[in-house]
C-alpha atoms as a PDB file:
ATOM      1  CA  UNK A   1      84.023 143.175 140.279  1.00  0.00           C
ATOM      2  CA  UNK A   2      84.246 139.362 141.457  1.00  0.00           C
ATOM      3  CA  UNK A   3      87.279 138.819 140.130  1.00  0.00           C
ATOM      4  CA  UNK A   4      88.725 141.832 142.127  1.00  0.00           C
ATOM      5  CA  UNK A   5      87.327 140.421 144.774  1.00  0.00           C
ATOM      6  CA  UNK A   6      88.338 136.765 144.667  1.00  0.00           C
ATOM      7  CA  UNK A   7      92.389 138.209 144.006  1.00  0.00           C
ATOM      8  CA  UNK A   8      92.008 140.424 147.579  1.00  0.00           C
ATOM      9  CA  UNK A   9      90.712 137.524 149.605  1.00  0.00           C
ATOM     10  CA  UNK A  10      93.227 135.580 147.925  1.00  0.00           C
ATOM     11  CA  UNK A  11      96.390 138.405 148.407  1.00  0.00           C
ATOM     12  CA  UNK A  12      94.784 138.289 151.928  1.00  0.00           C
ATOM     13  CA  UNK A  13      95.511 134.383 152.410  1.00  0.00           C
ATOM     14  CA  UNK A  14      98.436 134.026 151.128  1.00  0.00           C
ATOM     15  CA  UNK A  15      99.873 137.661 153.011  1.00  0.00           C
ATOM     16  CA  UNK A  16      99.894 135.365 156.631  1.00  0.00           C
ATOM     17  CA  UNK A  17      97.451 137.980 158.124  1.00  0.00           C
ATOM     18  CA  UNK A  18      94.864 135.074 158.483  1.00  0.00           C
ATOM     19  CA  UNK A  19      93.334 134.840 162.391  1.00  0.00           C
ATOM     20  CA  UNK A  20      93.247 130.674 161.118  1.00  0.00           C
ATOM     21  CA  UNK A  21      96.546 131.007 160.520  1.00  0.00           C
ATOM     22  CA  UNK A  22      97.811 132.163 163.474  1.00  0.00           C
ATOM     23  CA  UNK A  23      95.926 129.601 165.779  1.00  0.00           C
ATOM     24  CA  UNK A  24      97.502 126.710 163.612  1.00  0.00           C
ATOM     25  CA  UNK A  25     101.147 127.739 163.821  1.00  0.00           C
ATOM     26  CA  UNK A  26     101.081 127.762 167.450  1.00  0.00           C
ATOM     27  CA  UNK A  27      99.626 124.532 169.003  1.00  0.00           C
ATOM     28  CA  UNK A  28     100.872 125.295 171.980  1.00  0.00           C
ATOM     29  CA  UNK A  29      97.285 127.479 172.604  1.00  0.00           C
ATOM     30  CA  UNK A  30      95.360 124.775 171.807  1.00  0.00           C
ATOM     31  CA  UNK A  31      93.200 124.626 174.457  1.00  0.00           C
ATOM     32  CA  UNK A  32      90.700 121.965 173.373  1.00  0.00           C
ATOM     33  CA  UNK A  33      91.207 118.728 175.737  1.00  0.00           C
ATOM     34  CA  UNK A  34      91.729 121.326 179.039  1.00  0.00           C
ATOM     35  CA  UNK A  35      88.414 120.990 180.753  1.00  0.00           C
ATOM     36  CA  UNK A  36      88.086 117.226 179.710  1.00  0.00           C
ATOM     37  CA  UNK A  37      91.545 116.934 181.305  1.00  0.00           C
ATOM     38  CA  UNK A  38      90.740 118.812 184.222  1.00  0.00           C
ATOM     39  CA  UNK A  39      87.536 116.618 184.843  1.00  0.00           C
ATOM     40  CA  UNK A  40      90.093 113.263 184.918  1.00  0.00           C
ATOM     41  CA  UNK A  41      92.198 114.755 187.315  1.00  0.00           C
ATOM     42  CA  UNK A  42      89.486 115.564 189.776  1.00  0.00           C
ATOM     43  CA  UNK A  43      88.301 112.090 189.752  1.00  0.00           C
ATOM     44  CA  UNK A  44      91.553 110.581 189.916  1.00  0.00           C
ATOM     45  CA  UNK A  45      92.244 112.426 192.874  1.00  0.00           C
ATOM     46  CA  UNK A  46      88.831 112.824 194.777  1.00  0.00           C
ATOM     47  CA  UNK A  47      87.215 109.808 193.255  1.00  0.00           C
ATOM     48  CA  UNK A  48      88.750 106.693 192.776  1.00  0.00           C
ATOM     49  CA  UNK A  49      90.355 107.521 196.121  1.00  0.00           C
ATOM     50  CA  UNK A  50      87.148 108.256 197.947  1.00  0.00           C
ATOM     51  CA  UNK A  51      85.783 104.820 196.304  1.00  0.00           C
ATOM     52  CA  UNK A  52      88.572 102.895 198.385  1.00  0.00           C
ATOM     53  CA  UNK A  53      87.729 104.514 201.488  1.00  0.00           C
ATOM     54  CA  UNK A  54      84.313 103.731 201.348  1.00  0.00           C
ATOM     55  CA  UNK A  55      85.187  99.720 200.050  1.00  0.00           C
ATOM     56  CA  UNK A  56      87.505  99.778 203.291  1.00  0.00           C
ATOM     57  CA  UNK A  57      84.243 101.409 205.986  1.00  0.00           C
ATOM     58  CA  UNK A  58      82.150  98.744 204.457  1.00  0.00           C
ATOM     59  CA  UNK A  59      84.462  95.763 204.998  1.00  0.00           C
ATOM     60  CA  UNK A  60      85.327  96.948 208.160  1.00  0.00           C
ATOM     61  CA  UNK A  61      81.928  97.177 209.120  1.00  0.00           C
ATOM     62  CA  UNK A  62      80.957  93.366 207.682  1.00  0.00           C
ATOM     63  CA  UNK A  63      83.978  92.022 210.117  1.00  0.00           C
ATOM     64  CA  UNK A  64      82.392  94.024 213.302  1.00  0.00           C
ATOM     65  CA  UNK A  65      78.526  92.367 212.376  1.00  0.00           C
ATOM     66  CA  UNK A  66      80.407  89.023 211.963  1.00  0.00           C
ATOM     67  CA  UNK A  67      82.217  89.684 215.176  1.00  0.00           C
ATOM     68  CA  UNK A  68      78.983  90.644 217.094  1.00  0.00           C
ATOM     69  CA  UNK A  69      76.927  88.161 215.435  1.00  0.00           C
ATOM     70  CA  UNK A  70      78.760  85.375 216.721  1.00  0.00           C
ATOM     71  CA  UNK A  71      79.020  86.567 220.035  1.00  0.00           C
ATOM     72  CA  UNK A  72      75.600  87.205 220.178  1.00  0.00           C
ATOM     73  CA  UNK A  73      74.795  83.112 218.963  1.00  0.00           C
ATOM     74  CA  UNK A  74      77.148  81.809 221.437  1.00  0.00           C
ATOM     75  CA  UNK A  75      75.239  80.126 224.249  1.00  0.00           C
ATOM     76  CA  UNK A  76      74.626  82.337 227.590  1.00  0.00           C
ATOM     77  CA  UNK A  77      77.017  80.749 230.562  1.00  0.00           C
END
Protein backbone atom coordinates (compact mmCIF):
# COMPACT_ATOMS: atom_id res chain seq x y z
CA UNK A 1 0.00 0.00 0.00
CA UNK A 2 3.02 2.53 0.65
CA UNK A 3 4.83 1.52 -1.99
CA UNK A 4 1.82 2.24 -4.36
CA UNK A 5 1.73 5.21 -2.92
CA UNK A 6 5.30 6.50 -2.94
CA UNK A 7 5.37 5.36 -7.14
CA UNK A 8 2.00 7.83 -7.71
CA UNK A 9 3.48 10.79 -5.92
CA UNK A 10 6.52 9.98 -7.67
CA UNK A 11 4.70 9.37 -11.48
CA UNK A 12 3.08 12.67 -10.26
CA UNK A 13 6.58 14.60 -10.01
CA UNK A 14 8.17 13.55 -12.60
CA UNK A 15 4.65 13.93 -15.10
CA UNK A 16 5.38 18.15 -14.90
CA UNK A 17 1.84 18.53 -13.38
CA UNK A 18 3.57 19.95 -10.18
CA UNK A 19 1.94 23.65 -9.04
CA UNK A 20 6.08 24.05 -7.76
CA UNK A 21 6.91 23.38 -10.96
CA UNK A 22 5.16 25.69 -12.77
CA UNK A 23 6.08 28.78 -10.53
CA UNK A 24 9.87 27.87 -11.08
CA UNK A 25 9.89 27.69 -14.87
CA UNK A 26 8.53 31.04 -15.18
CA UNK A 27 10.44 33.69 -13.11
CA UNK A 28 9.02 36.17 -14.80
CA UNK A 29 5.86 35.91 -11.98
CA UNK A 30 8.02 36.18 -9.36
CA UNK A 31 6.59 38.69 -7.51
CA UNK A 32 8.66 38.68 -4.31
CA UNK A 33 10.82 42.09 -4.21
CA UNK A 34 7.45 44.17 -5.71
CA UNK A 35 6.21 45.87 -2.61
CA UNK A 36 9.84 46.33 -1.22
CA UNK A 37 10.48 47.93 -4.64
CA UNK A 38 7.52 49.92 -4.64
CA UNK A 39 8.36 51.31 -1.06
CA UNK A 40 12.03 52.65 -2.66
CA UNK A 41 10.41 54.32 -5.31
CA UNK A 42 8.04 56.28 -3.16
CA UNK A 43 10.81 57.57 -1.13
CA UNK A 44 12.99 58.30 -3.88
CA UNK A 45 10.47 60.34 -5.32
CA UNK A 46 8.48 61.94 -2.34
CA UNK A 47 11.27 61.67 0.15
CA UNK A 48 14.64 62.41 -0.48
CA UNK A 49 13.13 65.20 -2.57
CA UNK A 50 10.92 66.60 0.14
CA UNK A 51 14.20 66.37 2.50
CA UNK A 52 15.92 69.04 0.10
CA UNK A 53 13.12 71.29 0.18
CA UNK A 54 12.92 71.45 3.68
CA UNK A 55 17.20 71.77 4.00
CA UNK A 56 16.61 74.75 1.43
CA UNK A 57 13.28 76.62 3.87
CA UNK A 58 15.63 76.20 6.73
CA UNK A 59 18.72 77.84 5.22
CA UNK A 60 16.75 80.32 3.76
CA UNK A 61 15.26 81.11 6.87
CA UNK A 62 18.90 81.22 8.93
CA UNK A 63 20.05 83.99 6.13
CA UNK A 64 16.67 86.18 6.81
CA UNK A 65 17.41 85.93 11.05
CA UNK A 66 21.06 86.82 10.14
CA UNK A 67 19.80 89.55 7.91
CA UNK A 68 17.35 90.95 10.57
CA UNK A 69 19.60 90.35 13.36
CA UNK A 70 22.11 92.60 12.18
CA UNK A 71 19.92 95.22 11.29
CA UNK A 72 18.35 95.10 14.40
CA UNK A 73 22.21 95.52 16.35
CA UNK A 74 23.12 98.31 14.17
CA UNK A 75 23.06 101.54 16.15
CA UNK A 76 19.71 103.79 15.83
CA UNK A 77 20.70 107.16 13.64
Amino acid sequence: MVTKIMVEVVMRLSSGNNTARRRDASPVSDETGATTLEWVLLLAAIAVPSYWIVRLAIMTLVGHYQLVTTMNGLPFP
